[in-house]
Protein backbone atom coordinates (compact mmCIF):
# COMPACT_ATOMS: atom_id res chain seq x y z
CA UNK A 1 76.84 10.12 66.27
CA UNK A 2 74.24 12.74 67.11
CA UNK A 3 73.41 15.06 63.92
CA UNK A 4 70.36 17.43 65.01
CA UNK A 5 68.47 19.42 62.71
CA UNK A 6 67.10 22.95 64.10
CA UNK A 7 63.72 24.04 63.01
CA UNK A 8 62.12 27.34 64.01
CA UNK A 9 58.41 25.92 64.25
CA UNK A 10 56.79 28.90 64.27
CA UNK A 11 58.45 30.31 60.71
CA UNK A 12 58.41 26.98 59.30
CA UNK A 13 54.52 26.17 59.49
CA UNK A 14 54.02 29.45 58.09
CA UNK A 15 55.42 29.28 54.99
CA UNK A 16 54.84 25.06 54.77
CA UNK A 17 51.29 27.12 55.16
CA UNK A 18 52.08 29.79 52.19
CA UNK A 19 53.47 26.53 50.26
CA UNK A 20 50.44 24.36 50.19
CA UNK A 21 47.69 27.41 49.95
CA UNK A 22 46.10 25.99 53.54
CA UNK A 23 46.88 26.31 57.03
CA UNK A 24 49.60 23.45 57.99
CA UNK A 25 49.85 22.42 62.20
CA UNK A 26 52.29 19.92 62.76
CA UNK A 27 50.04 17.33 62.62
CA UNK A 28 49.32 17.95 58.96
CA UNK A 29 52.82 18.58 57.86
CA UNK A 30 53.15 16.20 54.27
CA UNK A 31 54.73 13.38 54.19
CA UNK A 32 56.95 14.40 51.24
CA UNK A 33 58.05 17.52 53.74
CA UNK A 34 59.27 15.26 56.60
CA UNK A 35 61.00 13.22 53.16
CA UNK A 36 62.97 16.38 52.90
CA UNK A 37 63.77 17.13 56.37
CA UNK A 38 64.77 12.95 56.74
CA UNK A 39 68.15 13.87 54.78
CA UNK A 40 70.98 11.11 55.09
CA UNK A 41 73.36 12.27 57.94
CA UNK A 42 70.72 13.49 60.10
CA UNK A 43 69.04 12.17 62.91
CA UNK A 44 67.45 14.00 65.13
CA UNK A 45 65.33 16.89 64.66
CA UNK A 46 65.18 20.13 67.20
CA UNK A 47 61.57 21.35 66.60
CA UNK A 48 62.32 24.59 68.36
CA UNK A 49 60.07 26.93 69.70
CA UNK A 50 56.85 24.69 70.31
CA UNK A 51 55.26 25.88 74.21
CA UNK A 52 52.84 27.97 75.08
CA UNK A 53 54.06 31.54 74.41
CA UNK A 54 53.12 34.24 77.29
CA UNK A 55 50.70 37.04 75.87
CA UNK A 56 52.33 39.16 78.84
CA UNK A 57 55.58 38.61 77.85
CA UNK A 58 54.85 40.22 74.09
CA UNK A 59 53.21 43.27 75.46
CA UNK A 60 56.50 43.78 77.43
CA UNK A 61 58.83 43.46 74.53
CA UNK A 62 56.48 45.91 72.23
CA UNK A 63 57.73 48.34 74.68
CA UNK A 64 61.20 47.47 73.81
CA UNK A 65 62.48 49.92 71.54
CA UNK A 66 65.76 47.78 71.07
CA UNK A 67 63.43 44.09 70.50
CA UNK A 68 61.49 46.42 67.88
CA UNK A 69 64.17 47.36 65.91
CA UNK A 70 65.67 44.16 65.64
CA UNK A 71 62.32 43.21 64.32
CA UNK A 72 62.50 45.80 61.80
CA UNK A 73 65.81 45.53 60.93
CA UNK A 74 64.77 41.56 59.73
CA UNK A 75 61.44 41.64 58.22
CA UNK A 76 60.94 45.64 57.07
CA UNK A 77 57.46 44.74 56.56
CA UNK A 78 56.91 43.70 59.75
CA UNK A 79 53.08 43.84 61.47
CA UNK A 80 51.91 43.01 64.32
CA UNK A 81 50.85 39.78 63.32
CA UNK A 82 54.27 38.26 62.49
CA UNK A 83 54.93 39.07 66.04
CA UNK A 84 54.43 35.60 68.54
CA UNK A 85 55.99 36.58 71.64
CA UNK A 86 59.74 35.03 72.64
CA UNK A 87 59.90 31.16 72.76
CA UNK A 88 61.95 31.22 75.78
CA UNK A 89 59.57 33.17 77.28
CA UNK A 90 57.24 29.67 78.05
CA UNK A 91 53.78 30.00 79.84
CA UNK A 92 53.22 26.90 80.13
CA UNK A 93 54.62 23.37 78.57
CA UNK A 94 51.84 22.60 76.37
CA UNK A 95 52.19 22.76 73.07
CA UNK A 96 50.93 26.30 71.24
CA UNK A 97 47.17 25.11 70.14
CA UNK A 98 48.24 27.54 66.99
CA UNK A 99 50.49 25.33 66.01
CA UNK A 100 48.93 21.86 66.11
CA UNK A 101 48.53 20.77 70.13
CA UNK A 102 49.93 17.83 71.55
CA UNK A 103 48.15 16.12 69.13
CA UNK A 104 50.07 17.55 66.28
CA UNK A 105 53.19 16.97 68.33
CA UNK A 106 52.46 13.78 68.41
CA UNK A 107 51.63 13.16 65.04
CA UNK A 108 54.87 14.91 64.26
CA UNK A 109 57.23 12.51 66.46
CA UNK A 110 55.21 9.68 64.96
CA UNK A 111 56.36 10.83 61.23
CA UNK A 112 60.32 11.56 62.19
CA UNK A 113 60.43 7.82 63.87
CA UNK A 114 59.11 6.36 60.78
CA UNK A 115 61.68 8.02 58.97
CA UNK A 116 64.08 6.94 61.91
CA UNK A 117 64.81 10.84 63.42
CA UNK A 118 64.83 11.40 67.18
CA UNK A 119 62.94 14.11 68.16
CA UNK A 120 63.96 16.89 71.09
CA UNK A 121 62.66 19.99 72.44
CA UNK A 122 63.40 23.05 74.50
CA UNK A 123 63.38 22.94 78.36
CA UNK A 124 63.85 27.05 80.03
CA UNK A 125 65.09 26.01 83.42
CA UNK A 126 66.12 29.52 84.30
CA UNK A 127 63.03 31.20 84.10
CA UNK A 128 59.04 31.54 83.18
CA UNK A 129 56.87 33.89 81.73
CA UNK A 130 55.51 36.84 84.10
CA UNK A 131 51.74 35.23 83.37
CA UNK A 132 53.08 31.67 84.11
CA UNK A 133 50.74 29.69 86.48
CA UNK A 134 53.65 28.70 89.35
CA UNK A 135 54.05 32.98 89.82
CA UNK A 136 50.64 32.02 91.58
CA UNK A 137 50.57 28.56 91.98
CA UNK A 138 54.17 28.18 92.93
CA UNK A 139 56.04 30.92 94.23
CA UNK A 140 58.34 29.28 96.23
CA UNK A 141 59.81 28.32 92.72
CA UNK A 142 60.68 31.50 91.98
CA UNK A 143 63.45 34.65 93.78
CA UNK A 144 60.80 36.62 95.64
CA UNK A 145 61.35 40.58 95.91
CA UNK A 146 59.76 43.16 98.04
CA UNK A 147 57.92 46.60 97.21
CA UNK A 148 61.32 48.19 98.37
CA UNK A 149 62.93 46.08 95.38
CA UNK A 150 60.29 47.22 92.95
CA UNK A 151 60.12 51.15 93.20
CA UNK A 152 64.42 50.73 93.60
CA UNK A 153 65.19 48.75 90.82
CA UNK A 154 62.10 48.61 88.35
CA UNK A 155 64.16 47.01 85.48
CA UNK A 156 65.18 44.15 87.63
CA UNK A 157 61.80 43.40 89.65
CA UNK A 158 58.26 42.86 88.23
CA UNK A 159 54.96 42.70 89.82
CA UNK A 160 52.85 39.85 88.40
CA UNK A 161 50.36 37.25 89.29
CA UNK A 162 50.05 38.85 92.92
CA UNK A 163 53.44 38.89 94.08
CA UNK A 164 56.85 40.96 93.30
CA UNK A 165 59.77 38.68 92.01
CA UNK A 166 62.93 39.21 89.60
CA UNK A 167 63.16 39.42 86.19
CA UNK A 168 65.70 36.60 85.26
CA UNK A 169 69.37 37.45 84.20
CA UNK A 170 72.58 36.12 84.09
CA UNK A 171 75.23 36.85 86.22
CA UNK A 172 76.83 39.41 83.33
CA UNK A 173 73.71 41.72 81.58
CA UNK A 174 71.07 43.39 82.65
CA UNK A 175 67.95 41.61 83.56
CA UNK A 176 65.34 40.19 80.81
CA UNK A 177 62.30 42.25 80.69
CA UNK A 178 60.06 40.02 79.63
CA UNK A 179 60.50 36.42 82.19
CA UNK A 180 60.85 36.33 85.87
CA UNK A 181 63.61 33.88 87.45
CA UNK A 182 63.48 30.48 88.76
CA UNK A 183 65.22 29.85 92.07
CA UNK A 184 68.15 26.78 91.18
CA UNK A 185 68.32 26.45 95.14
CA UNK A 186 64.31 25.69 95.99
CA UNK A 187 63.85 22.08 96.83
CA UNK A 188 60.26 22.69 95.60
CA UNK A 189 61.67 23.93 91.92
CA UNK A 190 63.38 21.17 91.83
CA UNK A 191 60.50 18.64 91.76
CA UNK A 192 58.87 20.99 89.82
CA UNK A 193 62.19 20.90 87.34
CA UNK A 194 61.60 17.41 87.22
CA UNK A 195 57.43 16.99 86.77
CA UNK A 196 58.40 19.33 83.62
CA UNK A 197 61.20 17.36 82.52
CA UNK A 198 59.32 14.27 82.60
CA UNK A 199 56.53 15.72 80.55
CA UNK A 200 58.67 16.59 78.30
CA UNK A 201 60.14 13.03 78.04
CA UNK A 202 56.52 11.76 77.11
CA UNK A 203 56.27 13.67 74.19
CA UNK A 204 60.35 13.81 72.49
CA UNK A 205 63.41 11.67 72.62
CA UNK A 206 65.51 14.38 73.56
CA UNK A 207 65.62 17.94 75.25
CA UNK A 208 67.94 21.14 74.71
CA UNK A 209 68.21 23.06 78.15
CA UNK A 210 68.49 26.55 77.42
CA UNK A 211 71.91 28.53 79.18
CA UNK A 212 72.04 25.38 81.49
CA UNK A 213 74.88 26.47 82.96
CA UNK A 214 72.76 29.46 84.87
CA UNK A 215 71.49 26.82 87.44
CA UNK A 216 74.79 25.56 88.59
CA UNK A 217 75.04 25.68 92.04
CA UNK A 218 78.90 28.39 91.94
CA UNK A 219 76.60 30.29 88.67
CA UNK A 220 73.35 30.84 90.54
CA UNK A 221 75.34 31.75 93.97
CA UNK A 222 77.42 34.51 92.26
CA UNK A 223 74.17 35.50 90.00
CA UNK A 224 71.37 35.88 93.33
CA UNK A 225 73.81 35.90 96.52
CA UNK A 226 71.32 36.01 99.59
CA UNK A 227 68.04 36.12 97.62
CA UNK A 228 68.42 32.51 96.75
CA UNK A 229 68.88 31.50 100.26
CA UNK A 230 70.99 28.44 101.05
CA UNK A 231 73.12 27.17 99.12
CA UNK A 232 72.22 23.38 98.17
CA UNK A 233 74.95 20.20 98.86
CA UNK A 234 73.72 18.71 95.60
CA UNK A 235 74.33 20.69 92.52
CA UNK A 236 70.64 21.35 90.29
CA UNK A 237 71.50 19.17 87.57
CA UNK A 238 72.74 16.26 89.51
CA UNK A 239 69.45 16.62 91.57
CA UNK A 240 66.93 16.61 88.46
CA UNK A 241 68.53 14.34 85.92
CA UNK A 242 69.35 11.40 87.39
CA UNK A 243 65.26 11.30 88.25
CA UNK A 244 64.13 12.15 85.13
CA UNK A 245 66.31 9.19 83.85
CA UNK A 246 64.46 6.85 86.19
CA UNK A 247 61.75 6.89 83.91
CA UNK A 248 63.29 7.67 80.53
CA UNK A 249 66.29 6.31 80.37
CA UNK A 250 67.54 6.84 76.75
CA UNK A 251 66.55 11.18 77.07
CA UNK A 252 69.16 12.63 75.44
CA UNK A 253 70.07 15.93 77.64
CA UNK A 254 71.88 19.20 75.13
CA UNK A 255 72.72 21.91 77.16
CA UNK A 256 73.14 25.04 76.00
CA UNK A 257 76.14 26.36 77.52
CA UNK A 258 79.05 28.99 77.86
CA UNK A 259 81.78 30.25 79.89
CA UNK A 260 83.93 26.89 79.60
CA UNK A 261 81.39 24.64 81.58
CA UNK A 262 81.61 22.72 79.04
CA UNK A 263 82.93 19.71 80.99
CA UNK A 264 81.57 20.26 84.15
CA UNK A 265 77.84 19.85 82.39
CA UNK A 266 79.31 17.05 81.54
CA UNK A 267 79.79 15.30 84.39
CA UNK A 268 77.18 16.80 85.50
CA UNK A 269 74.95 14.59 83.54
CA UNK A 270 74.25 15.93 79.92
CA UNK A 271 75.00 14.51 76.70
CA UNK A 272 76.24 16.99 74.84
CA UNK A 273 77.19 20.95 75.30
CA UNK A 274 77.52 23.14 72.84
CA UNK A 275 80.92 23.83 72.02
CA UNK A 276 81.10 28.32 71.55
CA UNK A 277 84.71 28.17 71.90
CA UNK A 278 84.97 26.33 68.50
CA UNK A 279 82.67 28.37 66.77
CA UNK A 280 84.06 31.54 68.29
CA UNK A 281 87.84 30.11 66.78
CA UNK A 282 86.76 28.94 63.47
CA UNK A 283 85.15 32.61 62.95
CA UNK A 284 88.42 34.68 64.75
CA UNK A 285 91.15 32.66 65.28
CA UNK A 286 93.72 30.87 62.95
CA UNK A 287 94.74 26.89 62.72
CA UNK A 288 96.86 26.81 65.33
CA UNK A 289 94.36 27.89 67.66
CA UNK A 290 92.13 25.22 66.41
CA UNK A 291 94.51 22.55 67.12
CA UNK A 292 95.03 23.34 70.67
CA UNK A 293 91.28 23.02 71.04
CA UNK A 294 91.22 19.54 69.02
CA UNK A 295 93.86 17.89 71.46
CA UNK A 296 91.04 17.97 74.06
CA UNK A 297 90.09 14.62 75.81
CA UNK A 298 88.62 12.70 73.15
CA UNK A 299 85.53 11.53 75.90
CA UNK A 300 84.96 15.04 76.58
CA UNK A 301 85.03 15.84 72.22
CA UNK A 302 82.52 13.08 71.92
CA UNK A 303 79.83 15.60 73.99
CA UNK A 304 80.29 18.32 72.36
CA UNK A 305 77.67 20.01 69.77
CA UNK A 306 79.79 20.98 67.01
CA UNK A 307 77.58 24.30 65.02
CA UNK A 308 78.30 27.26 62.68
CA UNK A 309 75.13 28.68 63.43
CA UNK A 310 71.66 28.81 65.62
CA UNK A 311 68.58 30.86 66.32
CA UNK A 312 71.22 32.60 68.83
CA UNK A 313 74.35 33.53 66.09
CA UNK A 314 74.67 35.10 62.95
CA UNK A 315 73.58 33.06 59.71
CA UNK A 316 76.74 31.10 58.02
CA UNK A 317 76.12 32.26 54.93
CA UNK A 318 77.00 36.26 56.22
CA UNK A 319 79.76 35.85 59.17
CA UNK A 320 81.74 32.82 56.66
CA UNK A 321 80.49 33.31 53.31
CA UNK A 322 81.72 31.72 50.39
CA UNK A 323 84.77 28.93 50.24
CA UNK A 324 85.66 29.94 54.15
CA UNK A 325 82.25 28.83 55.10
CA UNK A 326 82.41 25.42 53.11
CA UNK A 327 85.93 24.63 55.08
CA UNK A 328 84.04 25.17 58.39
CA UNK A 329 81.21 23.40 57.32
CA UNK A 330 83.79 20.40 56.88
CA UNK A 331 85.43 20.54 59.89
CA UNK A 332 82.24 21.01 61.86
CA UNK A 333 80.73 17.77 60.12
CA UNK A 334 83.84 15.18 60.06
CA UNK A 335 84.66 16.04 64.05
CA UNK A 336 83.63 14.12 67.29
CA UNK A 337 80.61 15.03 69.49
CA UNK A 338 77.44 16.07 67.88
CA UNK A 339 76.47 18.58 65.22
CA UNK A 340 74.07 21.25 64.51
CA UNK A 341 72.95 22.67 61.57
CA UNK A 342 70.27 25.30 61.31
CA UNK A 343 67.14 25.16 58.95
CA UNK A 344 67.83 27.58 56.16
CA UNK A 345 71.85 27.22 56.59
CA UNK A 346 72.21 24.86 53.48
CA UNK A 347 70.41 27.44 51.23
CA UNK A 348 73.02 29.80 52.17
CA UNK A 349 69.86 32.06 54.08
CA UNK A 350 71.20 35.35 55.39
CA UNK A 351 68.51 36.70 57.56
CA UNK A 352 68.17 35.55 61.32
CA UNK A 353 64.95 36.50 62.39
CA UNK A 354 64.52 36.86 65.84
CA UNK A 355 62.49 34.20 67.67
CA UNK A 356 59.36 36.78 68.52
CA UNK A 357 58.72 36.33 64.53
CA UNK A 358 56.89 34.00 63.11
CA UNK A 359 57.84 35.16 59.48
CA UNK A 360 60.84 35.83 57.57
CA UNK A 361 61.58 37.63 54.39
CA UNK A 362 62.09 35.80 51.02
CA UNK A 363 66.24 34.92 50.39
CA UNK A 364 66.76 33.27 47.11
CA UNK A 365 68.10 29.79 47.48
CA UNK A 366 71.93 28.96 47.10
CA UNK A 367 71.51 25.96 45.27
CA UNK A 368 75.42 25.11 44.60
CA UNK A 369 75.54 25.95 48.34
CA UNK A 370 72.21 23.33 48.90
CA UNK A 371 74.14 20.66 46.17
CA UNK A 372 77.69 21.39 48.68
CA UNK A 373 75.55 20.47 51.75
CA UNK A 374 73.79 17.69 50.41
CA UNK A 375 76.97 15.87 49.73
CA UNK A 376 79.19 16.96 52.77
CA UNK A 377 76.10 15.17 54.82
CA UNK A 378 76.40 11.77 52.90
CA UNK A 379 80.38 12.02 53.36
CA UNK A 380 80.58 12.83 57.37
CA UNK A 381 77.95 9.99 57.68
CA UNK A 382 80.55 8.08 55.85
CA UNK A 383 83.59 9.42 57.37
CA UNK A 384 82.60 9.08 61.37
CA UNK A 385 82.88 5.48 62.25
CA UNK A 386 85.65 4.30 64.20
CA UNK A 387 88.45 5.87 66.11
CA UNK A 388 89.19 9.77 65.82
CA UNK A 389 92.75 10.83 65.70
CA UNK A 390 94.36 14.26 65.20
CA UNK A 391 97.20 14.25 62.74
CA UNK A 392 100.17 17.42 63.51
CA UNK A 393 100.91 18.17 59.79
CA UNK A 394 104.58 18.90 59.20
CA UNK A 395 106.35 21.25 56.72
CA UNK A 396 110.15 22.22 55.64
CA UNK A 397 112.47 25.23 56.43
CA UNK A 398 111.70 27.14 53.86
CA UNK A 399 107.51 26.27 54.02
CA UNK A 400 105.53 27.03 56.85
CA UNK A 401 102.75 27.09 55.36
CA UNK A 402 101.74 24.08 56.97
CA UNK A 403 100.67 25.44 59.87
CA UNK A 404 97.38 26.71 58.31
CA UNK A 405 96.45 23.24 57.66
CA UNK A 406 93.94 20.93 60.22
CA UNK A 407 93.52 16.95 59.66
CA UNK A 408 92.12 14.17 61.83
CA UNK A 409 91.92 10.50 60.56
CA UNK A 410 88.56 8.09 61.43
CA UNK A 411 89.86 4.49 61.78
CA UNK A 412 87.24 1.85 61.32
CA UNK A 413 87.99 -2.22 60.61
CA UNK A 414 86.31 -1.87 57.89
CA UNK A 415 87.55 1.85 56.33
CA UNK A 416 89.80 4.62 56.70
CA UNK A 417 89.26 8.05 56.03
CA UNK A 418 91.18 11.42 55.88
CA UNK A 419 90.10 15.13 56.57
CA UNK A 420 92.26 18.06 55.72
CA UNK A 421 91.02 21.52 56.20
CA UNK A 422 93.14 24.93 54.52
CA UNK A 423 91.81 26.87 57.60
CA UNK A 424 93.37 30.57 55.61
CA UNK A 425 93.61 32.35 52.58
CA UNK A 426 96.43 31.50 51.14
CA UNK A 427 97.76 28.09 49.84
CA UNK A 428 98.91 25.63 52.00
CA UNK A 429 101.14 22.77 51.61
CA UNK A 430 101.93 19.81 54.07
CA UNK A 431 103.06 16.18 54.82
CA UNK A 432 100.45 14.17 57.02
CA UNK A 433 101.85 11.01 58.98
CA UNK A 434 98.82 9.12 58.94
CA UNK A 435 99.69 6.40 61.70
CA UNK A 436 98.33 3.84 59.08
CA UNK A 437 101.14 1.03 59.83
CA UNK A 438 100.27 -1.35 57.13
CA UNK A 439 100.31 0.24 53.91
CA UNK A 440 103.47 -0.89 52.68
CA UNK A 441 104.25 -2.88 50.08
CA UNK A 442 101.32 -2.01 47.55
CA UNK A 443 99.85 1.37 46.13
CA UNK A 444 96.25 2.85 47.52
CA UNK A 445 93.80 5.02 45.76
CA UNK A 446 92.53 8.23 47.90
CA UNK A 447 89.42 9.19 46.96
CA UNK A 448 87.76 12.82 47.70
CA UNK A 449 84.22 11.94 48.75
CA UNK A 450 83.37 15.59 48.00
CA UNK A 451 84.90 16.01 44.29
CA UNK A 452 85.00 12.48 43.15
CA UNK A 453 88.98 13.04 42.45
CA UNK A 454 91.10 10.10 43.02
CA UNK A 455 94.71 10.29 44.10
CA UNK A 456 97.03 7.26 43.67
CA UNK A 457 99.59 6.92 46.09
CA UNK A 458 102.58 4.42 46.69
CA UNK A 459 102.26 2.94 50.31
CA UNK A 460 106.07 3.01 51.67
CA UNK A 461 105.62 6.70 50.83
CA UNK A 462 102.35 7.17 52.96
CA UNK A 463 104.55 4.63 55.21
CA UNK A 464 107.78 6.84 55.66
CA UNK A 465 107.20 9.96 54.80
CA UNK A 466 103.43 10.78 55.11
CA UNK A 467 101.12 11.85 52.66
CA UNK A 468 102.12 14.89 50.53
CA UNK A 469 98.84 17.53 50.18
CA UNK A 470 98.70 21.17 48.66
CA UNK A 471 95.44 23.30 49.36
CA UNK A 472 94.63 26.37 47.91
CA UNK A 473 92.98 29.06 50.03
CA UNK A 474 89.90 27.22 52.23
CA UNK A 475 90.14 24.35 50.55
CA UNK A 476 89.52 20.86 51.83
CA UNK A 477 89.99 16.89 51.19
CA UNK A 478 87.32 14.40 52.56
CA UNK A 479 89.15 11.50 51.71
CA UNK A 480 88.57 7.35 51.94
CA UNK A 481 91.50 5.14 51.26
CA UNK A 482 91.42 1.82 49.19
CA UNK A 483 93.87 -0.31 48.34
């Protein structure tokens, strides 16, 4: 199953750069760092933030007050040459020359498949930088606006490379200052959607559309109305991957994504989609609520990114610090789907700089947090093999405690394991039915691949009654039976 790494390029050659005393591109990143990075558990690496950045699109957001203060508010010592411009602001997909070329790229891909990692990068279908070369080249890529549009609505128009178009948005916030928007419906985007996604293909094994959802064909319509013109038959994605696939076959597709779309991305043709709603219910909603969104289709669990943080959220470490954050950390790793985890998470960093940086202040490391991480990896590489199953833990009249508890089982010919997750503050105490028909007749040995404990167990009690567990507050069992 997919495990990605995320990297923020940009901060991470920096201080690789600070580390060695010399500048470091990509393509002279030490072996003995992509040794670290090649961790057991993960396998794929998100190298994010690697295009061209727009020079346009940074003088806009200096005249952000808001972007500014965010800035600020992360680095306090902040200059003016920690600032790189937004990421998903892309002038053109080529890889920054500042931070190694496609050369370096290359050189980089070449080092993660020797150590056996996939590598993927970002794709912005929604929209380009104002100094992009299709605002000129291209504009029948883009939604078009008139002087009328400009002097009406100058926060939602722009006039670059000769022309007048919109700054791209969503259908819910104001526009982005700093990009200008795509057109999902343009038969000529579309090929041009394609010629990208294909170049990107040449260079990674994977790609991570950013707020894919925006180009669906009910999204865009409710987003740009009229200004898109008509309406397509054929949804975007359906139109674009399907023909990228001709040619790479095995691209893995991620798409960011929102609102419940979840599944129609999907089918739709991606891989995997991140899955908010179980982040936003692991950080503000109880067990129960976590259940409900567990008994999903398991097909539809298995495309899922699974994450407690990103370049987009709040660091772990300061929304679910402490024991709370370990017990997500576990349920994130041992489901279905895909996971993400975020470089600087397993130190327990605090800071999330925002992506215009390309430095971050000094956080000392966590390193029982690091030593946590380290093992939960080697366990859920362990633990996912096999079939997934959702256990409904059961309690007594007078104990209802249960219901704070979550467990799944992985099945596998060749091993069982058990997960159980005190999703509260308080203790906890349950029975599991563990659907394990043959363990009669002999004892087993449970053993917690996270604190070494071992638990012996008679089998016609597993059998009949289920197994007994009591879990203080956020506690959790990663457990492997044995006979």
């Amino acid at each position: 199953m997919t495990v990605i790494y995320e990297i923020n390029t940009a901060v991470w050659l920096r201080e690789l750069s600070d580390r060695y005393g010399r500048p470091v591109t990509l393509g002279e990143v030490p072996g003995e760092v992509w040794d670290e990075i090649a961790r057991p558990g993960i396998d794929t690496v998100w190298l994010m933030g690697v295009w061209e950045r727009s020079p346009a699109g940074l003088r806009i957001a200096l005249r952000d007050e808001g972007l500014l203060r965010s800035f600020r508010e992360a680095l306090p010592d902040v200059t003016e040459a920690d600032l790189t411009g937004s990421p998903y602001c892309v002038r053109d997909y080529a890889v920054d020359a500042s931070l190694g070329g496609p050369e370096g790229l290359a050189a980089a891909r070449a080092a993660l498949a020797a150590r056996g990692l996939r590598l993927i990068l970002d794709y912005v279908p929604n929209h380009v930088a104002p100094d992009h070369p299709w605002l000129t080249e291209r504009p029948g890529c883009l939604i078009g606006g008139t002087r009328e549009d400009l002097a009406r609505a100058p926060e939602a128009y722009i006039a670059s490379g000769g022309g007048i178009f919109a700054r791209g948005r969503d259908p819910y916030f104001p526009a982005w200052p700093d990009v200008v928007q795509l057109n999902a419906f343009s038969d000529e985007l579309r090929t041009a959607a394609v010629d990208t996604l294909l170049s990107i293909g040449d260079q990674a094994d994977g790609v991570r559309c950013d707020m894919a959802m925006l180009l669906m064909n009910d999204v865009f319509a409710k987003t740009w109305g009229d200004r898109a013109g008509r309406q397509p038959a054929e949804d975007f994605w359906p139109a674009v991957i399907p023909r990228v696939r001709e040619r790479h076959p095995d691209l893995l597709f991620v798409a960011e994504a929102y609102w419940d779309l979840e599944w129609a991305l999907q089918q739709q043709g991606f891989d995997h989609c991140y899955d908010k709603r179980l982040y936003d219910r692991l950080l503000h909603e109880d067990a129960g609520s976590l259940r409900t969104h567990l008994r999903a289709d398991l097909a539809h669990q298995r495309g899922l990114v699974r994450f407690l943080e990103n370049h987009d959220e709040p660091r772990a470490a300061a929304t679910l610090p402490g024991a709370r954050g370990r017990a997500a950390a576990v349920a994130v790793a041992t489901l279905p789907g895909a996971t993400l985890w975020h470089e600087g998470q397993f130190e327990g960093r605090r800071v999330r700089p925002p992506v215009f940086l390309a430095r971050r202040p000094p956080e000392p490391v966590d390193e029982s947090l690091r030593a946590f991480y380290g093992g939960l990896l080697k366990a859920a590489a362990t633990v996912r093999r096999g079939e997934w199953r959702p256990l409904t833990p059961t309690g007594w009249p007078d104990n209802d405690t249960h219901r704070h508890l979550l467990a799944w089982t992985w099945t596998h010919p060749d091993a069982r394991h058990l997960v159980v997750v005190n999703d509260s503050d308080r203790p906890a105490q349950a029975r599991l039915p563990l659907g394990w028909d043959d363990l009669r007749g002999r004892a087993h040995r449970l053993t917690d691949l996270l604190s070494g404990r071992t638990y012996d167990r008679e089998g016609d009690e597993l059998a009949d009654q289920g197994l007994f567990v009591a879990l203080d507050a956020w506690q959790t069992h990663v457990l492997s039976l044995s006979a």
